[in-house]
PDB file of N, CA and C in Angstrom:
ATOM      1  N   UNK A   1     -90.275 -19.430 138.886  1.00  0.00           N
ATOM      2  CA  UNK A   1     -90.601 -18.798 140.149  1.00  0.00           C
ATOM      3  C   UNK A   1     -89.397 -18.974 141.084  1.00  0.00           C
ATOM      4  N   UNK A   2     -88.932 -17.903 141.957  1.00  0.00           N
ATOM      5  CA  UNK A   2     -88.089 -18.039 142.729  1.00  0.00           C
ATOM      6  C   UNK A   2     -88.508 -18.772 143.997  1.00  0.00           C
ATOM      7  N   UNK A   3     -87.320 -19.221 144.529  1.00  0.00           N
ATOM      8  CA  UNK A   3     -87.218 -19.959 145.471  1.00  0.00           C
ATOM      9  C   UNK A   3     -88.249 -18.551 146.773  1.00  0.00           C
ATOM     10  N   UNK A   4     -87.706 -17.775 146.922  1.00  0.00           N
ATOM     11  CA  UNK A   4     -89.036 -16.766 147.652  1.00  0.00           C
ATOM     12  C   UNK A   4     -90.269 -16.751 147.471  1.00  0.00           C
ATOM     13  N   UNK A   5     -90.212 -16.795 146.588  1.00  0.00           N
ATOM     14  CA  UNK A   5     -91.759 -16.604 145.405  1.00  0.00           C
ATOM     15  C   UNK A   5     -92.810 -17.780 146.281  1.00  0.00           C
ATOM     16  N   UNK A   6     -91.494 -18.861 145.797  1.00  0.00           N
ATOM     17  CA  UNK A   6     -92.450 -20.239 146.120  1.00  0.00           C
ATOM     18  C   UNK A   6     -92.557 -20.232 148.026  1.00  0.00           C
ATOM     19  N   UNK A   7     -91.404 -19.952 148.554  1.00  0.00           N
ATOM     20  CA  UNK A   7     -91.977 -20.222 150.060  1.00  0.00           C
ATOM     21  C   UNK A   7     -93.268 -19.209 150.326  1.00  0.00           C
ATOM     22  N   UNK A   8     -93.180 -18.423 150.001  1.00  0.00           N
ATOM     23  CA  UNK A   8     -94.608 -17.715 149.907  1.00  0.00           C
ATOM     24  C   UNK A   8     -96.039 -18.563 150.233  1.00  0.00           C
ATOM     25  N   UNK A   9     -95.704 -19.290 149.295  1.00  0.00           N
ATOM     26  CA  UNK A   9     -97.175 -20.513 149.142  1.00  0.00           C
ATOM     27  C   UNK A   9     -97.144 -21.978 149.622  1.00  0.00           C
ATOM     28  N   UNK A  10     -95.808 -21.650 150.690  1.00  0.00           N
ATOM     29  CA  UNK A  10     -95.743 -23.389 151.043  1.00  0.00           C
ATOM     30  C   UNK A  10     -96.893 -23.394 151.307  1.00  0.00           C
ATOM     31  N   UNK A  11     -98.349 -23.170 151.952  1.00  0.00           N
ATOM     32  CA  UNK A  11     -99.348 -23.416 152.427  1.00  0.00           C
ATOM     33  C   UNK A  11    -100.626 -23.457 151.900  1.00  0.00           C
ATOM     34  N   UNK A  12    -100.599 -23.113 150.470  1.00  0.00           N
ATOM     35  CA  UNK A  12    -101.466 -22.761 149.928  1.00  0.00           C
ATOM     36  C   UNK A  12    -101.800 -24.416 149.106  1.00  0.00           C
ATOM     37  N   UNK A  13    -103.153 -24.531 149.328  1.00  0.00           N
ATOM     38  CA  UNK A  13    -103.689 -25.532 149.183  1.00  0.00           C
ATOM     39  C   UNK A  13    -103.375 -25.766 147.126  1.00  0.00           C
ATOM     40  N   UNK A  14    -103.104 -26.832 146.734  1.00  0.00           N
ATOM     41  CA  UNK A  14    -102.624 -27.143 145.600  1.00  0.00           C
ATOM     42  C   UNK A  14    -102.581 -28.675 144.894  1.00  0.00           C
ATOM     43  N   UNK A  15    -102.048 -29.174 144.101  1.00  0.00           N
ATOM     44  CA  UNK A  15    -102.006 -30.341 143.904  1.00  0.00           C
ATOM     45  C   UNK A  15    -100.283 -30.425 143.233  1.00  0.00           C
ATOM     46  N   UNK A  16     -99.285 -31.095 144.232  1.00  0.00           N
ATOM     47  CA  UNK A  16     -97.931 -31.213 144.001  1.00  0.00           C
ATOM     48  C   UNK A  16     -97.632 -32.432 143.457  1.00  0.00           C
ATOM     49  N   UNK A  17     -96.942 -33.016 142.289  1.00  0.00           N
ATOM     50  CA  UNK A  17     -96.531 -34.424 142.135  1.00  0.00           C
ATOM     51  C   UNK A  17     -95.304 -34.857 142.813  1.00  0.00           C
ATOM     52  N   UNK A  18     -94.643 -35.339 143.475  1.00  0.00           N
ATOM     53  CA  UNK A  18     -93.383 -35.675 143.411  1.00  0.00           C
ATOM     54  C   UNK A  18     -92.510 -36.950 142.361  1.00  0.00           C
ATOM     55  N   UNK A  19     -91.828 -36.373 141.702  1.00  0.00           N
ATOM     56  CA  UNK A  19     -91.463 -37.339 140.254  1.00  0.00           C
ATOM     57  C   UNK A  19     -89.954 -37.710 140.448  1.00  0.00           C
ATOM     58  N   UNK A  20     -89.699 -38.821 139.756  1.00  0.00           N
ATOM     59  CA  UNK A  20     -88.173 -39.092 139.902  1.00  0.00           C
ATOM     60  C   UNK A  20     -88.021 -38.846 138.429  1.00  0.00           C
ATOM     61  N   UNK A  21     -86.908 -39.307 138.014  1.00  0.00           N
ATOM     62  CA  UNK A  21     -86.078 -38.532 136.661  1.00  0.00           C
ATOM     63  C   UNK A  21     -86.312 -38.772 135.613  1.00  0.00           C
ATOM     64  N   UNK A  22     -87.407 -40.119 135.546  1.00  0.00           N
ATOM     65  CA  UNK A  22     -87.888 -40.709 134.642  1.00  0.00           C
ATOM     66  C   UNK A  22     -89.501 -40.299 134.322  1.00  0.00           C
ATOM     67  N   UNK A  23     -89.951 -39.132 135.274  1.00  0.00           N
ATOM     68  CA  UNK A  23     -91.226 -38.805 135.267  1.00  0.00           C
ATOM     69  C   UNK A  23     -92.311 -39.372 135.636  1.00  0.00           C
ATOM     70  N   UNK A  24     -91.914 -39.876 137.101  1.00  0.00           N
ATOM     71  CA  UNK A  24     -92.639 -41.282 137.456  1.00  0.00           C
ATOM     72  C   UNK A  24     -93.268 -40.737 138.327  1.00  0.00           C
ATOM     73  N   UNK A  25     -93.986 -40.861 138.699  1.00  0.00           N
ATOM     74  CA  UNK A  25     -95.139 -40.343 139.818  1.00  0.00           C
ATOM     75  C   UNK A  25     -94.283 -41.177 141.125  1.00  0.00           C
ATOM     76  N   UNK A  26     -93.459 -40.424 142.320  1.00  0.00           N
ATOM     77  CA  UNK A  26     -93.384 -40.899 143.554  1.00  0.00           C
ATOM     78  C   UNK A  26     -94.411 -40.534 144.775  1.00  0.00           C
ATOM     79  N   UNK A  27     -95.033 -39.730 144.912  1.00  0.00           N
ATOM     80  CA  UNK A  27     -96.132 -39.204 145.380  1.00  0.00           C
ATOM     81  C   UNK A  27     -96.859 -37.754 145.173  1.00  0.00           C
ATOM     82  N   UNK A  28     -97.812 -37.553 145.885  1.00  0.00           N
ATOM     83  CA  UNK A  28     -98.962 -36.491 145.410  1.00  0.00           C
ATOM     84  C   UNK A  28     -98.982 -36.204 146.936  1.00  0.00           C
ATOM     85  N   UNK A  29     -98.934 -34.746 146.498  1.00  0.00           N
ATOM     86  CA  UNK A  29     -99.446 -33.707 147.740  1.00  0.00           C
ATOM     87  C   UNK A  29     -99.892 -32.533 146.911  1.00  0.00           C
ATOM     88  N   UNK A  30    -101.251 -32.691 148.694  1.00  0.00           N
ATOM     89  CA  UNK A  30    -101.608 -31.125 148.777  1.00  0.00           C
ATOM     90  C   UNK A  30    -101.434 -30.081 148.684  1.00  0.00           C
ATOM     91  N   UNK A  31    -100.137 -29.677 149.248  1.00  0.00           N
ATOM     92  CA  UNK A  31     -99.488 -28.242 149.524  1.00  0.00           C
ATOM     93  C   UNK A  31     -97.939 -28.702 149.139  1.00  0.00           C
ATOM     94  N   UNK A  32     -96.995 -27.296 149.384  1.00  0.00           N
ATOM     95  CA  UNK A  32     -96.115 -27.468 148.572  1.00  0.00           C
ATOM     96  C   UNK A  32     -95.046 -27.944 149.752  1.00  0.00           C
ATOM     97  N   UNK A  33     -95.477 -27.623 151.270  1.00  0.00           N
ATOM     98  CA  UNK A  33     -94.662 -28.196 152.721  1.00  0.00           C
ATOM     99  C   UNK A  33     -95.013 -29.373 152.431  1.00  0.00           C
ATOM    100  N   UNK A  34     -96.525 -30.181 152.471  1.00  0.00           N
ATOM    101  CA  UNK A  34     -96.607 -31.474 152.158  1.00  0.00           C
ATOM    102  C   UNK A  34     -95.728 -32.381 151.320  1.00  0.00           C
ATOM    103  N   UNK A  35     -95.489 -31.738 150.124  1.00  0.00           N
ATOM    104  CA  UNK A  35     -94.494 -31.989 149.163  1.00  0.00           C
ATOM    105  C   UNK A  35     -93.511 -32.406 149.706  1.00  0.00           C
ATOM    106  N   UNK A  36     -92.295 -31.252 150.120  1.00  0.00           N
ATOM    107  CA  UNK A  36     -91.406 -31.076 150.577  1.00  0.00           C
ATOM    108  C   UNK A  36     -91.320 -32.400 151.556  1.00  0.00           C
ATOM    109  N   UNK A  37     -92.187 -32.364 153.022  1.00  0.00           N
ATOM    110  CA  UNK A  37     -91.965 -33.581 153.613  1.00  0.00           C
ATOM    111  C   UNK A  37     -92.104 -34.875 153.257  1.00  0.00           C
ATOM    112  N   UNK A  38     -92.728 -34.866 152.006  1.00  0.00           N
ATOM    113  CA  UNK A  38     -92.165 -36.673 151.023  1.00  0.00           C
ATOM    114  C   UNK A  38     -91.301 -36.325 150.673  1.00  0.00           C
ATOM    115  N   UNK A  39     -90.891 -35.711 150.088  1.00  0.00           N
ATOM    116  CA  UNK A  39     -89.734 -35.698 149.607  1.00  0.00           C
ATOM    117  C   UNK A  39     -88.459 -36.236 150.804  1.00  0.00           C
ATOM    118  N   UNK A  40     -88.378 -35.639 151.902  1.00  0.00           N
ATOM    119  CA  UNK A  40     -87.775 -35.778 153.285  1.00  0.00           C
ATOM    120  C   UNK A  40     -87.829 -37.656 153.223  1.00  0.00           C
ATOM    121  N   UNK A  41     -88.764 -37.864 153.385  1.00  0.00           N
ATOM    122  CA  UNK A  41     -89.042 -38.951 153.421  1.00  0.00           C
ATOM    123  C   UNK A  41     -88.529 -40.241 152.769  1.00  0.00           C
ATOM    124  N   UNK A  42     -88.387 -40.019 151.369  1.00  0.00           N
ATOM    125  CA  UNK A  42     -88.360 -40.564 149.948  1.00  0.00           C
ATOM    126  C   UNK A  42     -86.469 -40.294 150.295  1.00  0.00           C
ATOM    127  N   UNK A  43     -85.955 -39.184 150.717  1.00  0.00           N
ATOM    128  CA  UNK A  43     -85.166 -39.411 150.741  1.00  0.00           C
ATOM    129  C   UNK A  43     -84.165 -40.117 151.550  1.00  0.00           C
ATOM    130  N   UNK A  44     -85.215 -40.517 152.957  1.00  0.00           N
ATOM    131  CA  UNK A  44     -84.322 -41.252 154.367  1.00  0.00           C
ATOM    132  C   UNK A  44     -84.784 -42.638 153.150  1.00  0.00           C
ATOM    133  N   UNK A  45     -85.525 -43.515 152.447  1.00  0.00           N
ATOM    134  CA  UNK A  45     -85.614 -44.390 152.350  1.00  0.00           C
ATOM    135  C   UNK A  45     -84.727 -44.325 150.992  1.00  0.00           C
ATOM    136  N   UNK A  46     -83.972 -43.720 150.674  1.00  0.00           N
ATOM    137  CA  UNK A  46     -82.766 -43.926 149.464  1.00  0.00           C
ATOM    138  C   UNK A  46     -83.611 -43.697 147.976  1.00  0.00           C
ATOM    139  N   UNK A  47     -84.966 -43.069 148.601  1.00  0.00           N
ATOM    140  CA  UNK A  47     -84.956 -42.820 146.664  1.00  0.00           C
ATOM    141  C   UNK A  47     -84.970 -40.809 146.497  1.00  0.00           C
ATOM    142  N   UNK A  48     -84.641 -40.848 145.201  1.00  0.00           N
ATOM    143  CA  UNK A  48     -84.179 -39.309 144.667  1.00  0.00           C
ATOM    144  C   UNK A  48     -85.528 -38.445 144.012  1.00  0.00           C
ATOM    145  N   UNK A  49     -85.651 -37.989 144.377  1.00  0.00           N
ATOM    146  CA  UNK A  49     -86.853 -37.246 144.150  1.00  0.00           C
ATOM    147  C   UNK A  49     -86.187 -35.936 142.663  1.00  0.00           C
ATOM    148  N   UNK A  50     -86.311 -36.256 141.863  1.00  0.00           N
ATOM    149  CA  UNK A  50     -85.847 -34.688 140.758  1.00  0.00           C
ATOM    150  C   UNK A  50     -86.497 -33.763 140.654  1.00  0.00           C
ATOM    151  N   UNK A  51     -87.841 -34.172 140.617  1.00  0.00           N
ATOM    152  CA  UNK A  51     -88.512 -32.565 140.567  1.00  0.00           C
ATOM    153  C   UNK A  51     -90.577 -32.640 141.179  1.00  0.00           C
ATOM    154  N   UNK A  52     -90.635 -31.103 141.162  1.00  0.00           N
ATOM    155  CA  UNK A  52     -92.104 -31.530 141.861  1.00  0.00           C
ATOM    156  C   UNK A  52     -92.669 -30.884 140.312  1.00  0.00           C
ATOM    157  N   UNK A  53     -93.836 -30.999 140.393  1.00  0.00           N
ATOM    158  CA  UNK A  53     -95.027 -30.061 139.253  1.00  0.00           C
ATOM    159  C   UNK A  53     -96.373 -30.164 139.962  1.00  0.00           C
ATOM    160  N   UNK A  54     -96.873 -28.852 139.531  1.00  0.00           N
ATOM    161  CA  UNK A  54     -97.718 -28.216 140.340  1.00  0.00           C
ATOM    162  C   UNK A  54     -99.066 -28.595 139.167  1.00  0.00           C
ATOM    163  N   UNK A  55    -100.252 -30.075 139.215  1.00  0.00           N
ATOM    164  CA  UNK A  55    -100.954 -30.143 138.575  1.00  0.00           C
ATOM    165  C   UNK A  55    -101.923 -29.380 137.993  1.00  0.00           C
ATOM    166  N   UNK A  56    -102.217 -27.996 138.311  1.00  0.00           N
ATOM    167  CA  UNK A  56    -103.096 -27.021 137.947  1.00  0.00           C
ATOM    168  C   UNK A  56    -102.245 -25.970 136.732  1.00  0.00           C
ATOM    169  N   UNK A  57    -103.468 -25.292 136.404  1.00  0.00           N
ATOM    170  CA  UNK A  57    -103.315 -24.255 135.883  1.00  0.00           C
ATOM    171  C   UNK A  57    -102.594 -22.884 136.164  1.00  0.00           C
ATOM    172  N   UNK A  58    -101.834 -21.957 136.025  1.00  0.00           N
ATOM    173  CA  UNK A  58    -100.383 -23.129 135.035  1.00  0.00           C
ATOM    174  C   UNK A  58     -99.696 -24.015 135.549  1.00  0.00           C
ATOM    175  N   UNK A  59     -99.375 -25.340 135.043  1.00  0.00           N
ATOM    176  CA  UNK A  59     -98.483 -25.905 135.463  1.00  0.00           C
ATOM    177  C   UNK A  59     -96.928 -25.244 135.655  1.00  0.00           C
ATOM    178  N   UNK A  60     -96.572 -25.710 136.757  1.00  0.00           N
ATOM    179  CA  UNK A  60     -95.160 -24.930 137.415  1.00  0.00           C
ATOM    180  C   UNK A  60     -94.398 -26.505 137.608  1.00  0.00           C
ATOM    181  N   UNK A  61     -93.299 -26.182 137.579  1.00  0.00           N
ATOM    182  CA  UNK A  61     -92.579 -27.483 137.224  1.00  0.00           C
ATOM    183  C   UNK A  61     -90.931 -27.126 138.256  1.00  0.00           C
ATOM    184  N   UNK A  62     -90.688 -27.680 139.603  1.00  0.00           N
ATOM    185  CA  UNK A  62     -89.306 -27.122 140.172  1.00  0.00           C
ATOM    186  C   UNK A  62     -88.610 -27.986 139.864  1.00  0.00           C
ATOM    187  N   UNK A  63     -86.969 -27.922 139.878  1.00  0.00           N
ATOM    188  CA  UNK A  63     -86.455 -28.973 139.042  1.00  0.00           C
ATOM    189  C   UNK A  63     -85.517 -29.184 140.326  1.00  0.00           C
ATOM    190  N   UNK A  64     -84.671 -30.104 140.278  1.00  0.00           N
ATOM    191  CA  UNK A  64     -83.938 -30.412 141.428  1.00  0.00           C
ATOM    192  C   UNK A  64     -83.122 -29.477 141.906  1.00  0.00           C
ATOM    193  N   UNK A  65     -82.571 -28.907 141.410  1.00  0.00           N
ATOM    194  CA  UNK A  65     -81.991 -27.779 141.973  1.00  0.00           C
ATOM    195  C   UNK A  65     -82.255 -27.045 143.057  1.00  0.00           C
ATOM    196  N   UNK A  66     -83.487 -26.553 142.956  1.00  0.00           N
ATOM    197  CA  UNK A  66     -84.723 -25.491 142.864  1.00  0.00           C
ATOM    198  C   UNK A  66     -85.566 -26.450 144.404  1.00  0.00           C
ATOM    199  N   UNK A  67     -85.507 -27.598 143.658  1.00  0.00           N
ATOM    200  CA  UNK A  67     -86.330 -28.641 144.788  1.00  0.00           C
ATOM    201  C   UNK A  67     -85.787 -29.017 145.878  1.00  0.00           C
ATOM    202  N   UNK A  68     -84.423 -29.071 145.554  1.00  0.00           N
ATOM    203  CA  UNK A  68     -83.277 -29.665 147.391  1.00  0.00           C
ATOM    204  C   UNK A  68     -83.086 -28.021 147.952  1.00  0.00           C
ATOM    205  N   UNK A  69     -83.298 -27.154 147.269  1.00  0.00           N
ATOM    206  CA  UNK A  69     -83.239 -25.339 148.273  1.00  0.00           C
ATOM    207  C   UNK A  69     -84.229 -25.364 148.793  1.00  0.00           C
ATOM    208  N   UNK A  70     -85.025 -25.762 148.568  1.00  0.00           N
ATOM    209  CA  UNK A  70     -86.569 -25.713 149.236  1.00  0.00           C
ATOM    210  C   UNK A  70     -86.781 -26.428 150.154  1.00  0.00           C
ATOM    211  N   UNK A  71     -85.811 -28.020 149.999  1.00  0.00           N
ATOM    212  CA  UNK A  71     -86.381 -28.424 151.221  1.00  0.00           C
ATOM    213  C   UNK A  71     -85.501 -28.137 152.135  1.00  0.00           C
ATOM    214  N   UNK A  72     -84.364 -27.639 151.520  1.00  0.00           N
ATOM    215  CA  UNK A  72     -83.294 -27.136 152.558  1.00  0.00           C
ATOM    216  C   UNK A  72     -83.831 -26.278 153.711  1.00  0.00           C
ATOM    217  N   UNK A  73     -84.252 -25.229 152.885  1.00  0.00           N
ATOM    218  CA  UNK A  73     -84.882 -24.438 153.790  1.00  0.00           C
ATOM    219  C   UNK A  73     -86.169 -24.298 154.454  1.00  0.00           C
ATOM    220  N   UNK A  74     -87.230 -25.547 154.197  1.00  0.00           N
ATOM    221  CA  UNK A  74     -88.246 -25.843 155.307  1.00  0.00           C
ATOM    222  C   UNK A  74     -87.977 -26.777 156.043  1.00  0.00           C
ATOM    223  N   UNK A  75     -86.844 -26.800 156.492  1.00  0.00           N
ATOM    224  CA  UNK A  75     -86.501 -28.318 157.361  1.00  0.00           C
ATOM    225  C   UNK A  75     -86.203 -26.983 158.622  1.00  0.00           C
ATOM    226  N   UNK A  76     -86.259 -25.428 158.688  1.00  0.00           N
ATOM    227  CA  UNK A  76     -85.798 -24.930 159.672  1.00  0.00           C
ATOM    228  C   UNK A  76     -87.566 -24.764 160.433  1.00  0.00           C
TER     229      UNK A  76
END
């Protein structure tokens, strides 16, 4: 899914993981802004967030790349 695609649904109620590189559960959100602002977060306190996945059907999986454009661009 494109980075458009997905701002589309920052709001849409969901279940987001936030994972580090090892596939570790750093936190769980609601929505995909929720997400995004742990992530914000996770990152003032020095840890790296690699990717989110979207626990439902289908699973959607953003990878870091994909994941620092996103929060790039809801920090406006």
């Amino acid at each position: 899914m494109s980075d458009r695609e997905l701002a589309t649904h920052l709001d849409d109620p969901d279940d987001w993981l936030v994972l580090d590189g090892r596939g570790q559960l750093l936190a769980h959100s609601i929505t995909l802004r929720h997400a995004l602002h742990r992530v914000r977060l996770l990152l003032s306190g020095g840890i790296t967030a690699e990717s989110l996945m979207r626990d439902s059907e289908p699973p959607l999986v953003v990878r870091m790349d994909q994941l620092y454009r996103m929060y790039d661009a809801s920090r406006d």
